[in-house]
C-alpha atoms as a PDB file:
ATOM      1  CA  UNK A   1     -24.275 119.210-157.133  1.00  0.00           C
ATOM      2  CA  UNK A   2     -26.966 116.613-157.680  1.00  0.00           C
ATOM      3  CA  UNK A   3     -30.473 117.579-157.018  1.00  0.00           C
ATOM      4  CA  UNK A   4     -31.959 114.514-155.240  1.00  0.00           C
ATOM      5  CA  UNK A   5     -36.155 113.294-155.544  1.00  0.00           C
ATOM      6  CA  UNK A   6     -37.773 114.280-152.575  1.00  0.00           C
ATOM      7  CA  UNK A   7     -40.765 111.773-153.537  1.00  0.00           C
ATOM      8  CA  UNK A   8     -39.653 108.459-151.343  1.00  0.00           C
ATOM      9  CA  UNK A   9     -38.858 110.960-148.453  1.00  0.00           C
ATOM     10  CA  UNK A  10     -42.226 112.483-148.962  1.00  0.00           C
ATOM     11  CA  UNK A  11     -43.324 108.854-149.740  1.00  0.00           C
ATOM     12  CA  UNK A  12     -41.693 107.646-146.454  1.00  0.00           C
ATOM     13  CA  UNK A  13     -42.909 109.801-143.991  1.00  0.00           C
ATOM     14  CA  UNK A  14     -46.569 109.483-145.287  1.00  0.00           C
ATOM     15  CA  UNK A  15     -45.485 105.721-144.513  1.00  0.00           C
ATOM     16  CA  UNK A  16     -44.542 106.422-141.054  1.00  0.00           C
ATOM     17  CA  UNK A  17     -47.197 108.661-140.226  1.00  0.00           C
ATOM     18  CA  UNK A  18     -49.547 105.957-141.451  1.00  0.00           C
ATOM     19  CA  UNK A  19     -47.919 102.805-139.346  1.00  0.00           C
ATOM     20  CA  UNK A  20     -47.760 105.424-136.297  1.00  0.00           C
ATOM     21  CA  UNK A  21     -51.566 105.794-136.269  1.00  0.00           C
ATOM     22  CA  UNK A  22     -52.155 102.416-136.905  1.00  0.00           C
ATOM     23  CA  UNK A  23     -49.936 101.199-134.166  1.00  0.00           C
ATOM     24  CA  UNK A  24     -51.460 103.489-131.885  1.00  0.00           C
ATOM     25  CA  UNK A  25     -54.706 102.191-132.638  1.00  0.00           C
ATOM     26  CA  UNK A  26     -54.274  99.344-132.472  1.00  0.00           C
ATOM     27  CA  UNK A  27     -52.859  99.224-128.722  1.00  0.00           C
ATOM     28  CA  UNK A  28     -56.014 101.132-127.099  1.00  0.00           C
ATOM     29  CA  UNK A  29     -53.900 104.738-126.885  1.00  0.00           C
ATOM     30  CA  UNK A  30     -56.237 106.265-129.853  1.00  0.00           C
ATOM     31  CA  UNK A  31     -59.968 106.473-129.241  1.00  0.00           C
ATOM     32  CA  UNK A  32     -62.421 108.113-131.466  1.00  0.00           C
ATOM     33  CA  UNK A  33     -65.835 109.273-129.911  1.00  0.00           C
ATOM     34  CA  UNK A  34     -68.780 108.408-131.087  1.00  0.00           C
ATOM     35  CA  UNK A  35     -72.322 109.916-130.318  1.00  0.00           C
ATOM     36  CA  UNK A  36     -73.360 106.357-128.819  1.00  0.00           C
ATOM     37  CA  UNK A  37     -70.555 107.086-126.013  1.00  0.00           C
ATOM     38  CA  UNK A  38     -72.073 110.004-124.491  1.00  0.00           C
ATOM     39  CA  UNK A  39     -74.626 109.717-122.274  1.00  0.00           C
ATOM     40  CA  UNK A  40     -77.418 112.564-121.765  1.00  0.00           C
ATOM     41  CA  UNK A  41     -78.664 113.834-118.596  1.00  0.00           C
ATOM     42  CA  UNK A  42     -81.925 114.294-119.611  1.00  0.00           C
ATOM     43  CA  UNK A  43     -82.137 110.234-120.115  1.00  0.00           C
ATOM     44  CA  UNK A  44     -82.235 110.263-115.756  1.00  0.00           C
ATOM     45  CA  UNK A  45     -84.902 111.194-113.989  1.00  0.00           C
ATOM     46  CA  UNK A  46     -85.038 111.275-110.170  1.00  0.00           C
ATOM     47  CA  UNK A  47     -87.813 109.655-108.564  1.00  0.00           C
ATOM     48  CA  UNK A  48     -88.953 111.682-105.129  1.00  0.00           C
ATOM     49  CA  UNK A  49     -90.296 108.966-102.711  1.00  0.00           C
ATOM     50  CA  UNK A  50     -93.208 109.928-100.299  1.00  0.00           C
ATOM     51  CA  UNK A  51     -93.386 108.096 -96.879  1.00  0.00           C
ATOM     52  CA  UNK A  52     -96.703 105.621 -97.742  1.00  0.00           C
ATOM     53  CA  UNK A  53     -96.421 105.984-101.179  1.00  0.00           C
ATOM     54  CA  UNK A  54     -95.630 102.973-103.600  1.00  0.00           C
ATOM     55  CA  UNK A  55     -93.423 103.730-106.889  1.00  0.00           C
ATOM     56  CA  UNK A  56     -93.242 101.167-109.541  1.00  0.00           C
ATOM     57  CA  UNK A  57     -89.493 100.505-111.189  1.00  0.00           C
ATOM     58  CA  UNK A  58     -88.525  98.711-114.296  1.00  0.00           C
ATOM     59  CA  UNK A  59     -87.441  95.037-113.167  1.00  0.00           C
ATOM     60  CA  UNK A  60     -84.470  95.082-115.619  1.00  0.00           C
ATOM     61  CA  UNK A  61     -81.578  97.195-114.361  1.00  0.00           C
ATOM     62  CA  UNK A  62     -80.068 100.324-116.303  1.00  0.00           C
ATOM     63  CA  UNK A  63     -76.537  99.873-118.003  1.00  0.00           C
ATOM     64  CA  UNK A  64     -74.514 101.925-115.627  1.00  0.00           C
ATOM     65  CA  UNK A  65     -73.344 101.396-111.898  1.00  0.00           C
ATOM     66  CA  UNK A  66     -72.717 104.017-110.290  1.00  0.00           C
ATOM     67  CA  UNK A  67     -69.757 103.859-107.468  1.00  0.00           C
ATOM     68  CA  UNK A  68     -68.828 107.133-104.545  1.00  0.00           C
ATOM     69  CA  UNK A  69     -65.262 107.584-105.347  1.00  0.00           C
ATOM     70  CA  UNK A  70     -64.351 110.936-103.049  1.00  0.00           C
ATOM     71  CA  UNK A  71     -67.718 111.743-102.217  1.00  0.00           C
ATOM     72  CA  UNK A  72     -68.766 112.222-105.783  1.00  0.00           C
ATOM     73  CA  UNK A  73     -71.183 110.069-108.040  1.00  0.00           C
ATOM     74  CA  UNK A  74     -69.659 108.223-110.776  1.00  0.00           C
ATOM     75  CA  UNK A  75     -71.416 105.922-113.493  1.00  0.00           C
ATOM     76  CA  UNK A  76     -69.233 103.254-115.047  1.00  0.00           C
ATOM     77  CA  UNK A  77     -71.370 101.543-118.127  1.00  0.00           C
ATOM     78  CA  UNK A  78     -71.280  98.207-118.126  1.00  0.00           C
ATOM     79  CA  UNK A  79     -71.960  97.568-121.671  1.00  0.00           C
ATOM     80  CA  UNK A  80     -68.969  99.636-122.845  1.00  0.00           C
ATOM     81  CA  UNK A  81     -66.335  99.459-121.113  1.00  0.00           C
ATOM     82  CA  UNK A  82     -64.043 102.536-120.005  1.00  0.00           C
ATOM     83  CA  UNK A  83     -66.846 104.597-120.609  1.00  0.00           C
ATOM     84  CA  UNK A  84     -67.501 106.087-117.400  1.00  0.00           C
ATOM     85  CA  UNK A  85     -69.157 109.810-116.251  1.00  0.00           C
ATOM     86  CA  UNK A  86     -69.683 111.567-113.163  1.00  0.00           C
ATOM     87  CA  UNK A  87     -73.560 112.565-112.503  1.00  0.00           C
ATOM     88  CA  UNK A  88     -74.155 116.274-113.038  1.00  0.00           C
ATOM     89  CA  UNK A  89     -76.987 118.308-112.548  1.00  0.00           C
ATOM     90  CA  UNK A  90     -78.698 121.300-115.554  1.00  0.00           C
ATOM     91  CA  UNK A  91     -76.078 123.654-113.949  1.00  0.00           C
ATOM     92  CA  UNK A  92     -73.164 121.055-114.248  1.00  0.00           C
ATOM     93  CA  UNK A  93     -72.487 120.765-110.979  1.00  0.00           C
ATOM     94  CA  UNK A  94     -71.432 117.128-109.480  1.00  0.00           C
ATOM     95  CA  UNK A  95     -74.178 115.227-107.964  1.00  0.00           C
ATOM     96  CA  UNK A  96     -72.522 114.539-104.222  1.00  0.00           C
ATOM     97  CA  UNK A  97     -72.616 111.173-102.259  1.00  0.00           C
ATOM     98  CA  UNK A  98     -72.205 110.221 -99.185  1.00  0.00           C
ATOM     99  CA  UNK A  99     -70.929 106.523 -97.705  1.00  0.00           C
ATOM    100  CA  UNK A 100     -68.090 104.413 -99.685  1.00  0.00           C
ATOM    101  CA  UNK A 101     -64.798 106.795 -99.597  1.00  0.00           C
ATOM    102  CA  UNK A 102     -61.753 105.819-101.021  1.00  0.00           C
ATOM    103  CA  UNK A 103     -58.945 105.891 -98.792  1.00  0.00           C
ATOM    104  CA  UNK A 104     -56.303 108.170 -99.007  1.00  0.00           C
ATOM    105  CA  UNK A 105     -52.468 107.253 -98.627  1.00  0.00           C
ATOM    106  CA  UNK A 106     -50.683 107.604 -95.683  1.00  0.00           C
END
């Protein structure tokens, strides 16, 4: 019996672990978060509007849309994209909306 060198199979499936991960990358399916892609709550603030009362608003809009997608808020950023959220309040509970729907199938 001949012992055999187990460094090319060692060698080779360091190889295909490699050219996995890269492959995956490289087509979208990996994604590695950074702290930019999270956006805080605290960075909203609700502005209460009184009947007679003026309220002055930054004339440049924010980097997020928000949509109503099954009665819940959701913020799509427009800078990044795929990076999307739904609005929560301190208690993590979804921030409701009323209006747009999507439909459901029949």
């Amino acid at each position: 019996m001949s012992e055999r060198n187990p460094i090319p199979l060692i060698l080779t499936a360091v190889g295909s672990v490699a050219a996995t991960v890269a492959l995956l990358g490289y087509y979208g399916y990996l994604h590695f978060a950074k702290p930019e892609d999270a956006l805080l709550l605290s960075e909203y603030t609700m502005l209460k509007t009184v009947p007679g009362e003026d309220y002055k608003v930054s004339l440049k809009p924010a980097d997020q849309v928000a949509h109503c997608i099954d009665g819940v808020l959701v913020l799509f950023d427009v800078n990044q994209k795929g990076l999307t959220g739904v609005l929560v309040d301190s208690q993590k509970r979804a921030v409701r909306c009323m209006g747009e729907e999507t439909p459901q199938a029949e």
